[in-house]
C-alpha atoms as a PDB file:
ATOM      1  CA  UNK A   1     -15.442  11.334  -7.630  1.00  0.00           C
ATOM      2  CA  UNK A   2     -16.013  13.035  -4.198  1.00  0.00           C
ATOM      3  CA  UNK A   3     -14.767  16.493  -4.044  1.00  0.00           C
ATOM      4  CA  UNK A   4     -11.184  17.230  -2.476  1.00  0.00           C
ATOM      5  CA  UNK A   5     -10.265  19.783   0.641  1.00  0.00           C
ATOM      6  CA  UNK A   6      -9.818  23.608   0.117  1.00  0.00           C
ATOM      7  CA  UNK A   7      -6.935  23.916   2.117  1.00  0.00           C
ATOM      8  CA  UNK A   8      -3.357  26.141   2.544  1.00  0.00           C
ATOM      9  CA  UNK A   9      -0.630  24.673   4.031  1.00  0.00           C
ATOM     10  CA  UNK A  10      -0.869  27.705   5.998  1.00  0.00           C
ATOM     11  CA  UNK A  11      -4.814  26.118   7.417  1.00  0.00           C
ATOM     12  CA  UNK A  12      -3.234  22.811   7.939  1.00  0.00           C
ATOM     13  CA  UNK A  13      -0.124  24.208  10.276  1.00  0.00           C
ATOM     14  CA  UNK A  14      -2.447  26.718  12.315  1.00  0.00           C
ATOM     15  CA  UNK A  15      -4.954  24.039  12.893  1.00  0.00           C
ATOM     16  CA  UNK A  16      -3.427  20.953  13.672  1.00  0.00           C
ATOM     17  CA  UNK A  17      -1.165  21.803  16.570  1.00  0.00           C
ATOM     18  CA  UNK A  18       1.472  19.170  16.380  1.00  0.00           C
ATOM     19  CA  UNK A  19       2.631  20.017  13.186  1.00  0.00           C
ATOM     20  CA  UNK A  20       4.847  22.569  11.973  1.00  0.00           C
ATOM     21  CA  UNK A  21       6.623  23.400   8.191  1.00  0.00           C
ATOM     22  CA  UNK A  22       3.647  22.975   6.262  1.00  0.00           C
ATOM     23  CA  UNK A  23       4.047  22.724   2.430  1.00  0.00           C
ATOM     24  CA  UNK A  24       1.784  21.578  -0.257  1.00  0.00           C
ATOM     25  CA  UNK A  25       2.360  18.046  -1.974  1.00  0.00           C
ATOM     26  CA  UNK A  26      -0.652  18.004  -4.359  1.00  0.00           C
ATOM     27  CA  UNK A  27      -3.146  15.518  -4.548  1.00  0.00           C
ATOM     28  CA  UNK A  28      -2.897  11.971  -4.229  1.00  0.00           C
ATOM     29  CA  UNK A  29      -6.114   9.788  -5.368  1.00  0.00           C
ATOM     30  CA  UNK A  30      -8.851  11.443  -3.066  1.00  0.00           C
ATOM     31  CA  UNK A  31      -6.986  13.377  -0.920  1.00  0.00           C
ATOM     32  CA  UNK A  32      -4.981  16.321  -0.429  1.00  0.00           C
ATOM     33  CA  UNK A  33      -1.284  15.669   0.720  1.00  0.00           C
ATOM     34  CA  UNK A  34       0.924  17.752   2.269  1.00  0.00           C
ATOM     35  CA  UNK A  35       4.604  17.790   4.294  1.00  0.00           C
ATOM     36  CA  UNK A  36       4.569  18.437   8.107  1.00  0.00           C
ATOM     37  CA  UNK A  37       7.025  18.238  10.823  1.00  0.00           C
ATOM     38  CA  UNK A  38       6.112  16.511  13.677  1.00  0.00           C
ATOM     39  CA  UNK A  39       8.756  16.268  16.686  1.00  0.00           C
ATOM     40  CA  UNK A  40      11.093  17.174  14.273  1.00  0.00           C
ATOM     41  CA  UNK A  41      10.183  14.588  11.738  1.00  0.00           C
ATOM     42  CA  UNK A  42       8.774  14.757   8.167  1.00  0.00           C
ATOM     43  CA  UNK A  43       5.613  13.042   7.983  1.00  0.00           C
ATOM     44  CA  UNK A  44       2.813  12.776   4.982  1.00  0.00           C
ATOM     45  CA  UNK A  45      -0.687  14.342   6.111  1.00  0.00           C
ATOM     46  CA  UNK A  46      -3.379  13.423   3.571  1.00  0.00           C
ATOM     47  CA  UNK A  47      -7.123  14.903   3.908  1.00  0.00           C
ATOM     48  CA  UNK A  48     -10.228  14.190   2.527  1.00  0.00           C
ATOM     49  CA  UNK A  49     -13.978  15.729   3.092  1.00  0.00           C
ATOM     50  CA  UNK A  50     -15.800  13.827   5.672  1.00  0.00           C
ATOM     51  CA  UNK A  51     -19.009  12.568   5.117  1.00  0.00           C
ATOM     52  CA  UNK A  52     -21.586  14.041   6.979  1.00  0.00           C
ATOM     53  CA  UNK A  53     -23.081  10.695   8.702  1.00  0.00           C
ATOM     54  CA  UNK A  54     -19.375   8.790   9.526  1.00  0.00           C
ATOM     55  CA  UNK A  55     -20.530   5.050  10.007  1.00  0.00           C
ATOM     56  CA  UNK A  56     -17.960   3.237  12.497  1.00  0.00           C
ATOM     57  CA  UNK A  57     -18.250  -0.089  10.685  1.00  0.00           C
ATOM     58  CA  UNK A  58     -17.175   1.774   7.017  1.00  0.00           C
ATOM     59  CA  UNK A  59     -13.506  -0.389   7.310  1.00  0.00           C
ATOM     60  CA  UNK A  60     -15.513  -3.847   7.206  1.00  0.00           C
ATOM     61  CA  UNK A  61     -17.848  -3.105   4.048  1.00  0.00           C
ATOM     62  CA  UNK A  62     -16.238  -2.899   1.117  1.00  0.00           C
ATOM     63  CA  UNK A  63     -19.624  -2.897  -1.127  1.00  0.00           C
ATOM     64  CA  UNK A  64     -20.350   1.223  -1.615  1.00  0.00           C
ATOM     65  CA  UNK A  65     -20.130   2.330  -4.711  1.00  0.00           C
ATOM     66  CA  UNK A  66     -16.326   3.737  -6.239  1.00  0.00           C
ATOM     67  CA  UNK A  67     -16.408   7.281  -5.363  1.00  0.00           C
ATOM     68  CA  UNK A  68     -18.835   7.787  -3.202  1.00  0.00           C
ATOM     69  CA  UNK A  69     -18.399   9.274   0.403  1.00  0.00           C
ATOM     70  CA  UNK A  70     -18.904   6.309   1.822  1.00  0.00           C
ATOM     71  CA  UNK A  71     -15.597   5.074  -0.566  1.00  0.00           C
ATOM     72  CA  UNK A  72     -13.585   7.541   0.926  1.00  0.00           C
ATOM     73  CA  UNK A  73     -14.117   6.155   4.763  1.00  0.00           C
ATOM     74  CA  UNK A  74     -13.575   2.432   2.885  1.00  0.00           C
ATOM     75  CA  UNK A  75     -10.538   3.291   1.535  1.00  0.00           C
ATOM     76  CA  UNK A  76      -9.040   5.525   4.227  1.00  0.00           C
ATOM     77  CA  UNK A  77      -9.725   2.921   7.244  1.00  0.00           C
ATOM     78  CA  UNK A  78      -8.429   0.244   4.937  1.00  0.00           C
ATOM     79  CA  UNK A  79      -5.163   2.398   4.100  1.00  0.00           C
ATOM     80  CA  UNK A  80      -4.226   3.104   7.858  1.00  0.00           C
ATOM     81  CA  UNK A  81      -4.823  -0.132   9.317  1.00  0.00           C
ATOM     82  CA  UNK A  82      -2.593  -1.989   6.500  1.00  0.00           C
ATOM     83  CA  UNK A  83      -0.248   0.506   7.108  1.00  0.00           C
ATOM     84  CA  UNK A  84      -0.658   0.207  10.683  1.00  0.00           C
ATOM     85  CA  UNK A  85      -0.328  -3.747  10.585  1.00  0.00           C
ATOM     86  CA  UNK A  86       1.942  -4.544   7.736  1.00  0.00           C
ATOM     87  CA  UNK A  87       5.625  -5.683   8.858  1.00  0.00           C
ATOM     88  CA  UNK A  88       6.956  -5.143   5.494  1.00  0.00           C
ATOM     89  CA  UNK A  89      10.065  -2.250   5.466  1.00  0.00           C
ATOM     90  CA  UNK A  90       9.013  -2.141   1.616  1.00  0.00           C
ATOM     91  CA  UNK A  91       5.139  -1.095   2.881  1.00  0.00           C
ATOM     92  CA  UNK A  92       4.981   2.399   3.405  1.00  0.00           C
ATOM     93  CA  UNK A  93       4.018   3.166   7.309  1.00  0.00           C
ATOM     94  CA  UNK A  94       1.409   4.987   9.559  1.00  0.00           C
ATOM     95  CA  UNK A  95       2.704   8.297  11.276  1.00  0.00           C
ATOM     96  CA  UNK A  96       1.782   9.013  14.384  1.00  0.00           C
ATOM     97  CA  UNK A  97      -1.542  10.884  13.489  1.00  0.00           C
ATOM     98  CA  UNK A  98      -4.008   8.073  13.345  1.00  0.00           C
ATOM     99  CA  UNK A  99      -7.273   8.474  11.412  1.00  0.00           C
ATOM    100  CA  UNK A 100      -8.741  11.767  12.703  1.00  0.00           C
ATOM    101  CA  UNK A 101     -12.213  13.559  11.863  1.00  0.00           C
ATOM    102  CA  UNK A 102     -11.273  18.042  12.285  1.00  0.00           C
ATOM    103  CA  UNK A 103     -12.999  21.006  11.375  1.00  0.00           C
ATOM    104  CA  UNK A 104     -10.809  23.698   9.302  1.00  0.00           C
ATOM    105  CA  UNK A 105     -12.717  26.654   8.344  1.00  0.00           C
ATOM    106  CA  UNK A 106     -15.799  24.774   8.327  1.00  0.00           C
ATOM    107  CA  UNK A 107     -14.601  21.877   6.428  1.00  0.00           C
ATOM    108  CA  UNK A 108     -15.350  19.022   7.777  1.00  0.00           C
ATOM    109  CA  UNK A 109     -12.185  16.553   7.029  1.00  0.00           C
ATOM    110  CA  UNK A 110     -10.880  13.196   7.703  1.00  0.00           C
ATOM    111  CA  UNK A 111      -7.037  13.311   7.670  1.00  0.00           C
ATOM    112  CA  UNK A 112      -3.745  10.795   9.266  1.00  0.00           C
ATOM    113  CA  UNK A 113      -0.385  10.724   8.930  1.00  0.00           C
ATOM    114  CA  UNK A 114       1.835   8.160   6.915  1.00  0.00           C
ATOM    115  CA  UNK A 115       5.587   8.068   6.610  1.00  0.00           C
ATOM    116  CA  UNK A 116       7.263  10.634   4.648  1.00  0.00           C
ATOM    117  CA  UNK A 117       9.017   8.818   1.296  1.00  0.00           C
ATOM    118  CA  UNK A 118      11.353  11.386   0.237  1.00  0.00           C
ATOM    119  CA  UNK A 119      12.523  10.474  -3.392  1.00  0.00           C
ATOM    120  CA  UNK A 120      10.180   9.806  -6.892  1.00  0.00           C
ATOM    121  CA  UNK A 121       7.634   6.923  -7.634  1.00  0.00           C
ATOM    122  CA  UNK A 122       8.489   4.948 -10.706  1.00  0.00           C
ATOM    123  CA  UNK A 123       6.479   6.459 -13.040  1.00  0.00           C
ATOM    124  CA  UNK A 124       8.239   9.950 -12.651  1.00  0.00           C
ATOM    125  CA  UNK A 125      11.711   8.143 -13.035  1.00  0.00           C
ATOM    126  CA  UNK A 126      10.317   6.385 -15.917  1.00  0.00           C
ATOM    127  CA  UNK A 127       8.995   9.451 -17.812  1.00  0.00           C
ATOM    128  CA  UNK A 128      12.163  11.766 -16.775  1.00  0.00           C
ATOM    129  CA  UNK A 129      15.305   9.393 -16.755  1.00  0.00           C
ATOM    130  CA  UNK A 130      13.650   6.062 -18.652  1.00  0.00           C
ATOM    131  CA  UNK A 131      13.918   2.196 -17.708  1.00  0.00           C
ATOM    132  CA  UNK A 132      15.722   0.879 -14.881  1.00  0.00           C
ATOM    133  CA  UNK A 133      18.923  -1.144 -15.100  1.00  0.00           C
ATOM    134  CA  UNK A 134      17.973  -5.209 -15.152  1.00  0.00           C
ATOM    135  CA  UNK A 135      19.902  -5.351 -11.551  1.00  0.00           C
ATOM    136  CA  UNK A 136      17.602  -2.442 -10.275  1.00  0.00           C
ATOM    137  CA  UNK A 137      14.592  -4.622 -11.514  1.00  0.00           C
ATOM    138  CA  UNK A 138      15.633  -7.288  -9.910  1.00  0.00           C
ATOM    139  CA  UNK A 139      15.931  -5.413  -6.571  1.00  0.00           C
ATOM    140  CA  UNK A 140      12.625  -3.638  -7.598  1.00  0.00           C
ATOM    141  CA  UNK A 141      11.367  -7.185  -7.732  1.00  0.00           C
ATOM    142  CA  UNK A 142      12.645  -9.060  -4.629  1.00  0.00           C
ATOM    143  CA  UNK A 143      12.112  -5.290  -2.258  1.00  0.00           C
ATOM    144  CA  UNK A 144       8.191  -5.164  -3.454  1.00  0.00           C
ATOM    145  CA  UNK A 145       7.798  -9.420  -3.197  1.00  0.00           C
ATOM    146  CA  UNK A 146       8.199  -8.999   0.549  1.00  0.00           C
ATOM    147  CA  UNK A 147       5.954  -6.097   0.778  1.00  0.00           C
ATOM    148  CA  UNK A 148       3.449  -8.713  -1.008  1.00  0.00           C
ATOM    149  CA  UNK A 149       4.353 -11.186   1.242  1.00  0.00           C
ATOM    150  CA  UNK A 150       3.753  -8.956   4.669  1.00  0.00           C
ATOM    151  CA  UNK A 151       0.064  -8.469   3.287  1.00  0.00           C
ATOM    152  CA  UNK A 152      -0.610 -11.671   2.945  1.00  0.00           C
ATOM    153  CA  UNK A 153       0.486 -12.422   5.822  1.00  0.00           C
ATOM    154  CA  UNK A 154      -2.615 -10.586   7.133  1.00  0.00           C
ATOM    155  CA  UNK A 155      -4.614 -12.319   4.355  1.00  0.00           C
ATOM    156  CA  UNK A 156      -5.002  -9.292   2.485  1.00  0.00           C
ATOM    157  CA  UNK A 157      -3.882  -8.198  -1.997  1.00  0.00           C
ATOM    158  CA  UNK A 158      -2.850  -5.048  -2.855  1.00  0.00           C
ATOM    159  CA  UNK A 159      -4.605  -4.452  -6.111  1.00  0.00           C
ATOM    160  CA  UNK A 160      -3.239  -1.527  -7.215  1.00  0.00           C
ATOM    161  CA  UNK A 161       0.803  -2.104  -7.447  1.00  0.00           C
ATOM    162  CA  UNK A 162       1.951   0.069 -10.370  1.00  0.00           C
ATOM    163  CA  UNK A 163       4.582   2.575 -11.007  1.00  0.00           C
ATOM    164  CA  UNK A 164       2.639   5.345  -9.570  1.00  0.00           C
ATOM    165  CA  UNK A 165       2.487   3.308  -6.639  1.00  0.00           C
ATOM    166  CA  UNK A 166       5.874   2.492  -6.070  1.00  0.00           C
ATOM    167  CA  UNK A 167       8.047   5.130  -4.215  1.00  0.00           C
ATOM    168  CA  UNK A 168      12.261   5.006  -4.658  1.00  0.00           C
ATOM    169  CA  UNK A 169      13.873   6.338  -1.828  1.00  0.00           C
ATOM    170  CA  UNK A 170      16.802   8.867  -2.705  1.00  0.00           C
ATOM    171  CA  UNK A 171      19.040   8.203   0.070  1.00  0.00           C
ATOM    172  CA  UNK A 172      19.475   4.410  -0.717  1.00  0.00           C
ATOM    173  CA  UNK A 173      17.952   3.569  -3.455  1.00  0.00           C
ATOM    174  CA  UNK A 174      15.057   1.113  -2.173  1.00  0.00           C
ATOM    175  CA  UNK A 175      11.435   0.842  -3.070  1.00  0.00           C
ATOM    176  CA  UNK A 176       8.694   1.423  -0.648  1.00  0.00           C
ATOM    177  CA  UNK A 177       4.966   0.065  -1.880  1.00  0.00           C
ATOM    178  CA  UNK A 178       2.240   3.210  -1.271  1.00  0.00           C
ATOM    179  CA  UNK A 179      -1.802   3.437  -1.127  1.00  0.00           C
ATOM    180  CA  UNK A 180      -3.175   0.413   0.323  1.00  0.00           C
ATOM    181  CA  UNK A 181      -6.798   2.018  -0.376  1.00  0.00           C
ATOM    182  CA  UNK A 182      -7.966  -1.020  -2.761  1.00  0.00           C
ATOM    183  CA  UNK A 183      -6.671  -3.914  -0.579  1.00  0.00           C
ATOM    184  CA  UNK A 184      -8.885  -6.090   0.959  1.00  0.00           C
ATOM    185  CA  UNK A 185      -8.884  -8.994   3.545  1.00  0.00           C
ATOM    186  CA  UNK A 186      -9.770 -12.332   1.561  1.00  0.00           C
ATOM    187  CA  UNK A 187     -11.462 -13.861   4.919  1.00  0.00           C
ATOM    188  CA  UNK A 188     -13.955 -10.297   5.754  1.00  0.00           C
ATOM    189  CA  UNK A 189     -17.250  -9.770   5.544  1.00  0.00           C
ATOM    190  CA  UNK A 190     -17.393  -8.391   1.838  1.00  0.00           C
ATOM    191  CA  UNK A 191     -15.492  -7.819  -1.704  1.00  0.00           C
ATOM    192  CA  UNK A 192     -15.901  -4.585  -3.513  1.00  0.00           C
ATOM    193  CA  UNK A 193     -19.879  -5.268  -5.230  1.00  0.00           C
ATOM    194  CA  UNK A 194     -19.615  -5.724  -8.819  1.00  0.00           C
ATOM    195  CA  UNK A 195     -17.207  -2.510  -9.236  1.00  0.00           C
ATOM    196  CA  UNK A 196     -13.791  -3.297 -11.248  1.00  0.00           C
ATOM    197  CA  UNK A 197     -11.394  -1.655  -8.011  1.00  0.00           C
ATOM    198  CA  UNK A 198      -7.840  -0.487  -9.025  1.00  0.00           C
ATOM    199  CA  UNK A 199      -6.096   0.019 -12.448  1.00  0.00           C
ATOM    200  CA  UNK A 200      -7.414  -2.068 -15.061  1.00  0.00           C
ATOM    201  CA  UNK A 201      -4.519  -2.159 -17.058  1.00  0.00           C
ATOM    202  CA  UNK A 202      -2.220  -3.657 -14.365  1.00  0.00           C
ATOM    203  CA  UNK A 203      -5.277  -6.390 -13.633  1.00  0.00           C
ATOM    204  CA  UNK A 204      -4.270 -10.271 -13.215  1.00  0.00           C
ATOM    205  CA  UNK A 205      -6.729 -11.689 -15.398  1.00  0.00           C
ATOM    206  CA  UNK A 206      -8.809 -13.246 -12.120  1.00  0.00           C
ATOM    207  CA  UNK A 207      -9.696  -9.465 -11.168  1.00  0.00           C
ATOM    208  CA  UNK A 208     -12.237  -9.595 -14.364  1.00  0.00           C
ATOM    209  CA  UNK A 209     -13.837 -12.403 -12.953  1.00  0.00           C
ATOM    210  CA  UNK A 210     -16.284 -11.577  -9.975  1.00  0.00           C
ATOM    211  CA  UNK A 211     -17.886 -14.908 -10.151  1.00  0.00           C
ATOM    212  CA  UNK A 212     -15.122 -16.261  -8.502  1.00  0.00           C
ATOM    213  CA  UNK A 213     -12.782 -13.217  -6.926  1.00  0.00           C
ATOM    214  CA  UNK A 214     -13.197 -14.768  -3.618  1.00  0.00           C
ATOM    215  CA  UNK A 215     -11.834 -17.487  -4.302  1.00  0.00           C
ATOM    216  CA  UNK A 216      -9.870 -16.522  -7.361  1.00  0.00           C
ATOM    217  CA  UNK A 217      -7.715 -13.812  -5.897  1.00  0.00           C
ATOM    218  CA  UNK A 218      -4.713 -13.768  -3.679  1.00  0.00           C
ATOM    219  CA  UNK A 219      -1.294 -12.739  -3.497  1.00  0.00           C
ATOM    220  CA  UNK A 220      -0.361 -14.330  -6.943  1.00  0.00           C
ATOM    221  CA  UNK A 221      -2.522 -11.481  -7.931  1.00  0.00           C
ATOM    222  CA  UNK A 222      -0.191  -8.905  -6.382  1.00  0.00           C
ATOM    223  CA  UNK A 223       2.458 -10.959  -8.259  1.00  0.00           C
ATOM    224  CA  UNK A 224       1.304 -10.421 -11.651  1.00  0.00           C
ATOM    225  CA  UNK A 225       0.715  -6.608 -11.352  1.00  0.00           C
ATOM    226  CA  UNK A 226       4.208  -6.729 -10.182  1.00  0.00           C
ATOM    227  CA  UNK A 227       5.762  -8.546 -13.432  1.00  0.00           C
ATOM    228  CA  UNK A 228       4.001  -5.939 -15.163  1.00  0.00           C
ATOM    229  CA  UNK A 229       5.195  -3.052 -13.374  1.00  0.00           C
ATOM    230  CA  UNK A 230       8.591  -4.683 -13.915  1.00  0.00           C
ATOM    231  CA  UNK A 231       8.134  -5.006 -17.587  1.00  0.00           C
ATOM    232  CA  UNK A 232       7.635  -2.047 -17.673  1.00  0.00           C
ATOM    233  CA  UNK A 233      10.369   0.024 -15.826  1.00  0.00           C
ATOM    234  CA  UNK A 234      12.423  -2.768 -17.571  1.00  0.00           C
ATOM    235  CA  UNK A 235      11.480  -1.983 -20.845  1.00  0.00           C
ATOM    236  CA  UNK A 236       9.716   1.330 -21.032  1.00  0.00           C
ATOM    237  CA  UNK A 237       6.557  -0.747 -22.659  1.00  0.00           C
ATOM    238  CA  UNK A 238       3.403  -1.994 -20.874  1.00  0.00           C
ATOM    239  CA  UNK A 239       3.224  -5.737 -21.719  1.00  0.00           C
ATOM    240  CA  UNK A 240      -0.583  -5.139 -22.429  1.00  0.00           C
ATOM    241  CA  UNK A 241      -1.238  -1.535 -23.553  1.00  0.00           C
ATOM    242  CA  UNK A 242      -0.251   0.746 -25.727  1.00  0.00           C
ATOM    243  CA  UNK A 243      -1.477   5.163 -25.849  1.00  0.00           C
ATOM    244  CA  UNK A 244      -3.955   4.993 -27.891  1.00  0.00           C
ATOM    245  CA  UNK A 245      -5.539   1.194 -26.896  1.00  0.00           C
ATOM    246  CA  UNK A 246      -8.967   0.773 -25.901  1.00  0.00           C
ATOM    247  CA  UNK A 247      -9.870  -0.597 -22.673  1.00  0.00           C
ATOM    248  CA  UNK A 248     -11.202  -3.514 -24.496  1.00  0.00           C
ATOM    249  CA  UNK A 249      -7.907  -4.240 -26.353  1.00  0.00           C
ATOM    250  CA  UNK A 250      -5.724  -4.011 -22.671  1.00  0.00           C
ATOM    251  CA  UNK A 251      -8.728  -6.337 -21.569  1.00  0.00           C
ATOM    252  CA  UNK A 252      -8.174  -8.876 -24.227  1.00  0.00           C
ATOM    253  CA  UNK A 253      -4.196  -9.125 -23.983  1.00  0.00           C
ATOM    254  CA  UNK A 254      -4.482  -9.466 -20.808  1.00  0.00           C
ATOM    255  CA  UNK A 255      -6.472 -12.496 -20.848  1.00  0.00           C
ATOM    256  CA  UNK A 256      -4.643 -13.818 -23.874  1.00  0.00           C
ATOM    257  CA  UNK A 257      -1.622 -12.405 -25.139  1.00  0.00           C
ATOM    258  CA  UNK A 258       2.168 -13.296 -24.169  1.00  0.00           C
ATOM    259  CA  UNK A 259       4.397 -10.514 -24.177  1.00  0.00           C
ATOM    260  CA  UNK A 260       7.608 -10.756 -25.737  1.00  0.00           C
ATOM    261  CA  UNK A 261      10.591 -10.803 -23.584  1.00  0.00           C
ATOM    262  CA  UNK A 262      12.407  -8.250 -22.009  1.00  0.00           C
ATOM    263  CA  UNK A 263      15.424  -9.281 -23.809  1.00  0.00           C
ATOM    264  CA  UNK A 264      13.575  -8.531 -26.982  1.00  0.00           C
ATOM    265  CA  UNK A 265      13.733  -5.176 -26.634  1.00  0.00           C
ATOM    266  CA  UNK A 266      16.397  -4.067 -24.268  1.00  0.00           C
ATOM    267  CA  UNK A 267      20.051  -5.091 -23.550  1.00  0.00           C
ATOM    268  CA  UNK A 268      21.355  -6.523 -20.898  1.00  0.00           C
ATOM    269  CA  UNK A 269      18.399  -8.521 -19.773  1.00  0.00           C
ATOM    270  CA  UNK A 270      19.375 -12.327 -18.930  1.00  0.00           C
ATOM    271  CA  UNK A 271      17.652 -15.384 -19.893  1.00  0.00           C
ATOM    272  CA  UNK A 272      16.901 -16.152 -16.089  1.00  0.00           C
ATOM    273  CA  UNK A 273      15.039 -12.157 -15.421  1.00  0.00           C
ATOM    274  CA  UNK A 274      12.900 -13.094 -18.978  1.00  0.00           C
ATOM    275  CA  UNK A 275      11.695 -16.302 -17.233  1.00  0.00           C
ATOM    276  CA  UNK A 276      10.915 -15.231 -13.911  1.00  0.00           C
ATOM    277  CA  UNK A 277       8.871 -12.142 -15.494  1.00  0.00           C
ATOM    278  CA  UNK A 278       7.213 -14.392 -17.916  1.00  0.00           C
ATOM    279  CA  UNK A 279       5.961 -16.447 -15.585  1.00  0.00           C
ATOM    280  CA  UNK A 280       4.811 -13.780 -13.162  1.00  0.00           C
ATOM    281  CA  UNK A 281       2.691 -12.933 -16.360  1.00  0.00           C
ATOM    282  CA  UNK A 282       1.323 -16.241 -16.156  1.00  0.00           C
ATOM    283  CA  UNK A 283      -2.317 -16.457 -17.397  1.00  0.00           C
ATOM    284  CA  UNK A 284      -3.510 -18.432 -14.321  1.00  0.00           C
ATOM    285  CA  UNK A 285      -2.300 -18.187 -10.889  1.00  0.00           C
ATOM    286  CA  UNK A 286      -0.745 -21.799 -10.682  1.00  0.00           C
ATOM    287  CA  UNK A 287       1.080 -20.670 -13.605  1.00  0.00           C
ATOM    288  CA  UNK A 288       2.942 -18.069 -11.280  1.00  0.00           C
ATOM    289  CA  UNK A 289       4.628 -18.492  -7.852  1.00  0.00           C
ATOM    290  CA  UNK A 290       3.233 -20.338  -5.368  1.00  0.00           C
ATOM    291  CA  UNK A 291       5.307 -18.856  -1.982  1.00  0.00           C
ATOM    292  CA  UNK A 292       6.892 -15.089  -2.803  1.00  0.00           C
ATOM    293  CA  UNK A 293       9.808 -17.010  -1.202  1.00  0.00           C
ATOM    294  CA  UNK A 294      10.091 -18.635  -4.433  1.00  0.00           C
ATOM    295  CA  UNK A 295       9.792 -15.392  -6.195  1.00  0.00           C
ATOM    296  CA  UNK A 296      12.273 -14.044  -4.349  1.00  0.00           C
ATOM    297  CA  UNK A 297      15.219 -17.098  -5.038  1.00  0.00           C
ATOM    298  CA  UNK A 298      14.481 -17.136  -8.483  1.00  0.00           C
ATOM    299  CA  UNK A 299      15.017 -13.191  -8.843  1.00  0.00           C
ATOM    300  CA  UNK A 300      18.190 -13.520  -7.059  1.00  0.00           C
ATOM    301  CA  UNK A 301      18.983 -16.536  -9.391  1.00  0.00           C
ATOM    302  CA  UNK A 302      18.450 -14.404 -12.171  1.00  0.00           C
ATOM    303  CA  UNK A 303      21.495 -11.742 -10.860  1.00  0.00           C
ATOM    304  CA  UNK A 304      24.034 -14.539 -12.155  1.00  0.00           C
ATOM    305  CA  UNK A 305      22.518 -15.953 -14.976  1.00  0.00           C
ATOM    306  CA  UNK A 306      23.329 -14.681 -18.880  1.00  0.00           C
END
């Protein structure tokens, strides 16, 4: 893993001359993150070392190695122009810092801006306050279906939707999709070369398969990390894993073990939000939605059913 920034908030606010109120976020994948003011608006910076030969081209080859400096020009260029281009309200957005190269203290760093979420991804809430309430899941569900949607729109899958990923704003309530890093356009140039890109345990089974990920992958595979993610908040269990589980064993359920519904472990959960999950957890993508239109009715179905 390339190494991170040595930075102060206090080397971030003298050298970057727009920004003011500087504090430290922590780290986020690769990068350092901090909160900035900018105009009078709070705005996520994130930094990363630059490598030392940048390659203009980086955003349209996706086939360095995971972790290498190389990766970290990949991943930011993807990351900025999906958030740049993505329509979705529920896809987190590009501040007005686009993707710079600076020099702090003889650092050499590549750094932008993104929208400032201020509230708690899902995997805090689930660790501090436990599962969601079914009709939060459901909103959960139909709020992150359109951020799908506005991706695919430019032809590209997430591949990394998870709790960690998933931001709830505090003031009202709704759920903002982070780190487009791992997506990729189905139509470029390249896939990621024979590297398993993203969380494993949150995989559609077709992400195993790199004979046929071309071909194989598309939004339905942003739809079945989804169901699990839901699953999860829902019921405070990963449909797949278990602490303790090898990678093999998350693997192998994956590819061949049903989950037991929601209803099977928590209250409250109607017969209609156990079918629409189970069959986001389809094996095969035909088994899943075919529009996230369709996701989306049958979700709101699911609000009236018992």
């Amino acid at each position: 893993m390339p190494d991170l920034p040595t930075l102060t908030a206090e080397q971030v606010e003298a050298a970057i001359e727009p920004v003011s109120n500087v504090s430290d976020l922590g780290r986020g994948g690769q990068k350092l993150v901090f909160r900035g003011d900018i105009a009078g608006t709070p705005y996520a910076l994130k930094f990363a070392i630059a490598p030392d030969e940048l390659d203009a081209t980086a955003s349209d080859d996706e086939d360095s190695e995971e972790g290498t400096d190389l990766d970290v020009i990949v991943r930011a260029s993807r990351e900025v122009e999906t958030m740049r281009d993505c329509a979705s309200p529920h896809m987190v957005k590009l501040g007005p810092i686009d993707l710079t190269v600076c020099t702090i203290d003889d650092q050499r760093l590549l750094y932008f801006t993104e929208e400032f979420i201020d509230g708690r991804d899902l995997r805090t809430i689930l660790g501090t306050d436990g599962p969601l309430p079914a009709d939060d899941v459901i909103t959960l569900g139909i709020q992150l279906a359109d951020a799908i949607k506005g991706l695919w729109d430019l032809q590209k899958v997430h591949r990394d939707i998870k709790p960690a990923n998933i931001m709830r704003r505090q003031d009202s309530g709704s759920f903002v999709l982070l780190d487009a890093g791992f997506a990729f356009d189905v139509v470029g140039e390249s896939l990621s070369g024979g590297m398993l890109v993203g969380t494993p345990i949150y995989f559609s089974p077709e992400q195993f398969d790199y004979s046929s990920r071309r071909t194989g992958m598309d939004f339905r595979s942003d739809i079945f990390a989804l169901g699990v993610t839901m699953y999860e908040v829902l019921t405070g269990r990963h449909p797949f894993w278990r602490r303790g589980h090898s990678s093999q064993t998350a693997f192998n359920n994956i590819l061949t073990k049903t989950p037991d519904p929601p209803s099977s472990i928590v209250d409250g959960v109607s017969v209609g939000l156990n079918e629409v999950i189970l069959r986001m957890l389809g094996k095969s993508p035909h088994l899943r939605y075919r529009k996230c239109a369709q996701l989306v009715k049958a979700l709101e179905a699911s609000r009236g059913s018992k």
